[in-house]
N, C-alpha and C. Protein backbone atom coordinates (compact mmCIF):
# COMPACT_ATOMS: atom_id res chain seq x y z
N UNK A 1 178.75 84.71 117.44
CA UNK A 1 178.88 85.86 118.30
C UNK A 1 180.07 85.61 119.22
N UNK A 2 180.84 86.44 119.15
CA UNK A 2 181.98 86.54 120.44
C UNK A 2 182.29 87.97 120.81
N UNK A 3 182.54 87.17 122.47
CA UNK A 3 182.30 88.79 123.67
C UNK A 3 183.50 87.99 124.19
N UNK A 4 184.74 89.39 124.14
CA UNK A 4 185.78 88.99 125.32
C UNK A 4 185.16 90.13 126.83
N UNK A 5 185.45 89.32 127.79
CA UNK A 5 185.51 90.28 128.52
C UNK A 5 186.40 89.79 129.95
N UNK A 6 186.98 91.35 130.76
CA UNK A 6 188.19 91.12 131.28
C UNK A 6 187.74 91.10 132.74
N UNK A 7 188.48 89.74 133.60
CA UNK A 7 187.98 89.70 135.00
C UNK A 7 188.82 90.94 135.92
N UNK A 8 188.48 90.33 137.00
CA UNK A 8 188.77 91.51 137.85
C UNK A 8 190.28 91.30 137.95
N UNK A 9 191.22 90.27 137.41
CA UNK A 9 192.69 90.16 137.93
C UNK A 9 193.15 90.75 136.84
N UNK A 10 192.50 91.19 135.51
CA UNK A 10 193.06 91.95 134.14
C UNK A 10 192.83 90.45 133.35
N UNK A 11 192.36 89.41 133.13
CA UNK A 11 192.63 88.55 132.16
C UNK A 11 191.45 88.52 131.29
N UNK A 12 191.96 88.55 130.07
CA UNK A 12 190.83 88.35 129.56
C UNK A 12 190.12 87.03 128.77
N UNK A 13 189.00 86.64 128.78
CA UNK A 13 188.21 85.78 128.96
C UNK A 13 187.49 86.13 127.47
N UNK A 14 187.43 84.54 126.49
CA UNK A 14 186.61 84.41 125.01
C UNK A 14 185.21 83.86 125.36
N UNK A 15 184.48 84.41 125.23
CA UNK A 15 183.13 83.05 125.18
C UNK A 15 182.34 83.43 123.97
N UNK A 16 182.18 82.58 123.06
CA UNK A 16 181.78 82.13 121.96
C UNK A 16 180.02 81.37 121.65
N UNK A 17 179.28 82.31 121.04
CA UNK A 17 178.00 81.41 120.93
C UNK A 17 178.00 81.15 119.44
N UNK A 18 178.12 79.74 119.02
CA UNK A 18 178.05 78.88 117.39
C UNK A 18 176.93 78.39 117.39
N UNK A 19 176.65 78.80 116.29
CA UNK A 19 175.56 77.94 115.28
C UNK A 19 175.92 76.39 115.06
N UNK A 20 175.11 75.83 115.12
CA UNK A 20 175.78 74.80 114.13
C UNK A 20 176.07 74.48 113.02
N UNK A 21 175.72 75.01 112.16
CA UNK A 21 176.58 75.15 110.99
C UNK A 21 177.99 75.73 110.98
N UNK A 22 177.89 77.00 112.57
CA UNK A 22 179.51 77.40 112.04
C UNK A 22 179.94 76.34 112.95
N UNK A 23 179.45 75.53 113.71
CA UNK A 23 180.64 74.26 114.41
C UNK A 23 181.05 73.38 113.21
N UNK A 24 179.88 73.13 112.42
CA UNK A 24 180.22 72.35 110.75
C UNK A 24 181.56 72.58 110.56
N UNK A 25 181.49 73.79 110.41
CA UNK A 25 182.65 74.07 109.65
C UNK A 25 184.11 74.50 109.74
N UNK A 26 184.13 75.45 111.62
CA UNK A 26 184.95 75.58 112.35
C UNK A 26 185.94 74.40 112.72
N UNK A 27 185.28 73.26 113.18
CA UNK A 27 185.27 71.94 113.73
C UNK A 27 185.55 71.28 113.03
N UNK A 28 186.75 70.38 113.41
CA UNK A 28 187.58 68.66 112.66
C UNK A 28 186.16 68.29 112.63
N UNK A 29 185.65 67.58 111.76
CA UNK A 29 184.50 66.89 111.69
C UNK A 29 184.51 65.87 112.71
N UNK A 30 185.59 64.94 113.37
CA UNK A 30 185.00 64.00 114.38
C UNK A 30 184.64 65.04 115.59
N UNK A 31 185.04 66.41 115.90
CA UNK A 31 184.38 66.91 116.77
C UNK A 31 183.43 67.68 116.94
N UNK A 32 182.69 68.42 115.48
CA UNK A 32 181.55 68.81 115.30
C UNK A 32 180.95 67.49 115.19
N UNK A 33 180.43 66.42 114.83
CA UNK A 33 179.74 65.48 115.13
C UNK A 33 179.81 65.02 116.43
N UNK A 34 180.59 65.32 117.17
CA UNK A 34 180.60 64.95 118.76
C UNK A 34 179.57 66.23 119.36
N UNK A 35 179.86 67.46 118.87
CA UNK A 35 179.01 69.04 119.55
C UNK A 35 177.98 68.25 119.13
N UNK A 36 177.17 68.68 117.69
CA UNK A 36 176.03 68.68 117.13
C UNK A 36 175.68 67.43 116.31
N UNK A 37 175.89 66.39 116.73
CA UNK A 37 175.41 65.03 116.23
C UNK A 37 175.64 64.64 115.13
N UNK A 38 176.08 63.87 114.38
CA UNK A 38 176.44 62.95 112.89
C UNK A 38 175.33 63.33 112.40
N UNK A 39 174.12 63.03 113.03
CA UNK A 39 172.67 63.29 112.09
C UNK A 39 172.71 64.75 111.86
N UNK A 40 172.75 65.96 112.49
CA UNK A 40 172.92 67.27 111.72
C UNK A 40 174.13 67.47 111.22
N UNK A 41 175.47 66.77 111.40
CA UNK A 41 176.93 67.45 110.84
C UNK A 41 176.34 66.78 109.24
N UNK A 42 175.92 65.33 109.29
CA UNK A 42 175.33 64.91 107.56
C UNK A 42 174.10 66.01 107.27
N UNK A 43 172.99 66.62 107.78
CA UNK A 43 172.55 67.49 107.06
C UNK A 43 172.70 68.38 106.51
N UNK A 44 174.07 68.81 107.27
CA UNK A 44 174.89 70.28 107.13
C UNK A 44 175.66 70.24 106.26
N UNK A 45 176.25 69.51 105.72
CA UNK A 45 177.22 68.57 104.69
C UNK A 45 176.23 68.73 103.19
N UNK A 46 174.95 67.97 103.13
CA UNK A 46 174.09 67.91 102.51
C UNK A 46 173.87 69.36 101.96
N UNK A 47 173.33 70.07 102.54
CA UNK A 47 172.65 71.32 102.66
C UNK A 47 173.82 71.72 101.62
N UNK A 48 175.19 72.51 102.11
CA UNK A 48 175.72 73.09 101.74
C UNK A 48 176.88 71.81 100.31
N UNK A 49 177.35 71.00 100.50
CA UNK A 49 177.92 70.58 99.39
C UNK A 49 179.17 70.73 99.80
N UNK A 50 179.28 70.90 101.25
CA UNK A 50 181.07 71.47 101.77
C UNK A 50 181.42 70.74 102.38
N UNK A 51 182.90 70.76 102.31
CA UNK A 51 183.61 69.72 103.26
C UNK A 51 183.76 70.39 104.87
N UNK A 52 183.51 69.63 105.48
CA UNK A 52 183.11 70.51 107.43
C UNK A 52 184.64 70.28 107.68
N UNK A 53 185.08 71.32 108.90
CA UNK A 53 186.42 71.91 109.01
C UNK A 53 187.67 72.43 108.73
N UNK A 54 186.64 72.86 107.24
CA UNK A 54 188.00 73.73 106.69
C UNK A 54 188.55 74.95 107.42
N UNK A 55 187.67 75.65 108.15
CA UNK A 55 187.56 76.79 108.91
C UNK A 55 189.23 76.82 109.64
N UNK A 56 188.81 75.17 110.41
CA UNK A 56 190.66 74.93 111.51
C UNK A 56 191.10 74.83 110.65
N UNK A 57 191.31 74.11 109.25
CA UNK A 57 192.43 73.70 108.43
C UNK A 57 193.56 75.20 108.16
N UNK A 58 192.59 75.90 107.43
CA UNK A 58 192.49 77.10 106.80
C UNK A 58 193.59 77.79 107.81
N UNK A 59 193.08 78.09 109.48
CA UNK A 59 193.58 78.52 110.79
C UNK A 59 194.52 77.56 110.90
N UNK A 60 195.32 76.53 111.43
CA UNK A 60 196.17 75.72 111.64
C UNK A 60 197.36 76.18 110.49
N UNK A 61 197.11 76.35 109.77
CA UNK A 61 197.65 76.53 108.22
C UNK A 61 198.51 77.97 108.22
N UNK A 62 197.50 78.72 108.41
CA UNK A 62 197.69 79.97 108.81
C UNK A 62 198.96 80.32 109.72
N UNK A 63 198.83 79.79 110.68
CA UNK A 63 199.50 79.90 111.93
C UNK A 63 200.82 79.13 111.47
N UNK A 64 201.02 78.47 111.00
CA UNK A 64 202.34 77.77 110.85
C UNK A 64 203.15 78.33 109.28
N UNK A 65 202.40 79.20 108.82
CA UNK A 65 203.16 80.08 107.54
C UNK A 65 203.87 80.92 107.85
N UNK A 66 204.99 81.10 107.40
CA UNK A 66 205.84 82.37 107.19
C UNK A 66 205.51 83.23 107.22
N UNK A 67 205.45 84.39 108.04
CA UNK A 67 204.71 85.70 107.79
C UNK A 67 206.11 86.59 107.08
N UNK A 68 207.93 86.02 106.87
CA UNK A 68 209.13 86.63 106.76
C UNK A 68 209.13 86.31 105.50
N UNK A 69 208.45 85.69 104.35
CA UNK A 69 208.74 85.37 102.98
C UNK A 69 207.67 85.58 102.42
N UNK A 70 207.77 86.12 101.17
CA UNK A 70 207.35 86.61 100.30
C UNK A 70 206.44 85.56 99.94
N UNK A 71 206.72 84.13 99.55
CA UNK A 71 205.95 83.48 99.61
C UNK A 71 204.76 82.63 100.67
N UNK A 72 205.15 83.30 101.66
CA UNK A 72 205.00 82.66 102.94
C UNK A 72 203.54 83.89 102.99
N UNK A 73 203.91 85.11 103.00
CA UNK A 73 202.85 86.26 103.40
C UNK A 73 201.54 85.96 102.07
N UNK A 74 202.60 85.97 100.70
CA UNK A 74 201.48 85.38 99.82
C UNK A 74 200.78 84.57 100.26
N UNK A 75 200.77 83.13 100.84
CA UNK A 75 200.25 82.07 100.77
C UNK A 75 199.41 82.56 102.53
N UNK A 76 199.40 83.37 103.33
CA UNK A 76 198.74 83.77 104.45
C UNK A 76 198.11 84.17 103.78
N UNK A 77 197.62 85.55 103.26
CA UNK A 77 197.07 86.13 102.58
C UNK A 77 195.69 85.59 101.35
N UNK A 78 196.37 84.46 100.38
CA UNK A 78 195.59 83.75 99.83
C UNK A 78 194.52 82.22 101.09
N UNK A 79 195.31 82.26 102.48
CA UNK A 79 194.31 81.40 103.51
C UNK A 79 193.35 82.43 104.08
N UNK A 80 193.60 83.91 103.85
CA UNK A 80 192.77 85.00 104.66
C UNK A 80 191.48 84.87 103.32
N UNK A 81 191.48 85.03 102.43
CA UNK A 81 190.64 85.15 101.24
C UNK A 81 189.79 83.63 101.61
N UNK A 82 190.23 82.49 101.75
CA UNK A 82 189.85 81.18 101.47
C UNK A 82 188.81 80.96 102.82
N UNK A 83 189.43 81.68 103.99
CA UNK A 83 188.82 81.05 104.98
C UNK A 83 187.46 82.29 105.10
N UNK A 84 188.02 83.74 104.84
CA UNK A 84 186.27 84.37 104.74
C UNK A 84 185.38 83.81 103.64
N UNK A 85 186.01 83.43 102.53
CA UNK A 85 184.38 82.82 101.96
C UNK A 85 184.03 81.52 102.24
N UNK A 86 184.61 80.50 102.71
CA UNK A 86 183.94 79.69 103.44
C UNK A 86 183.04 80.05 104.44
N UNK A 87 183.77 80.85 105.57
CA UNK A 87 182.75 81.42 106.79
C UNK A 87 181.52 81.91 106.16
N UNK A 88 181.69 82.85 104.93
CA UNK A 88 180.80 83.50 104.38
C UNK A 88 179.15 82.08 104.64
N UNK A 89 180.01 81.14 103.87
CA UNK A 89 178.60 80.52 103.42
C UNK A 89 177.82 79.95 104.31
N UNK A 90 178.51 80.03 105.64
CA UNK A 90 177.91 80.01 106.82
C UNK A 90 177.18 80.65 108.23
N UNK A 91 177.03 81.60 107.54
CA UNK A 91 176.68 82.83 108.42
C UNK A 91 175.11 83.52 107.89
């Protein structure tokens, strides 16, 4: 769940409530095991058969592509596809 909402100086403000599963997966794994403990980031791992933080990879990735080349918008485009069905399997 995420609610922006804007203070009284105009700024606006993210606050974010995660599951843990979506920290699994949002999250570099040394820092979802720091949120939600090694003992659930390994159940969560288990459970699903996925590698935890592809979510940032996917985003980091994203952000540093070409949005001016053809191959560049391709390869955004094919991280937009990659990173909703991951989320998917976590929700």
């Amino acid at each position: 769940m995420l609610a922006n909402v804007r203070t009284k100086d105009g700024i606006v403000g993210e606050i974010q409530f995660n599951t843990d599963r979506m920290i699994f997966a949002k999250e570099k794994p040394e820092d979802a095991k720091k949120i939600i403990g090694e003992k659930r980031w390994n159940e969560i791992h288990k459970e699903t058969g996925l590698e935890g933080g592809l979510g940032h990879k996917f985003y980091e990735e994203y952000r540093s592509t070409s949005k001016i080349s053809k191959e560049g918008r391709k390869r955004r485009n094919e991280l937009i596809d990659l990173s909703t069905k991951y989320y998917n399997k976590f929700r």
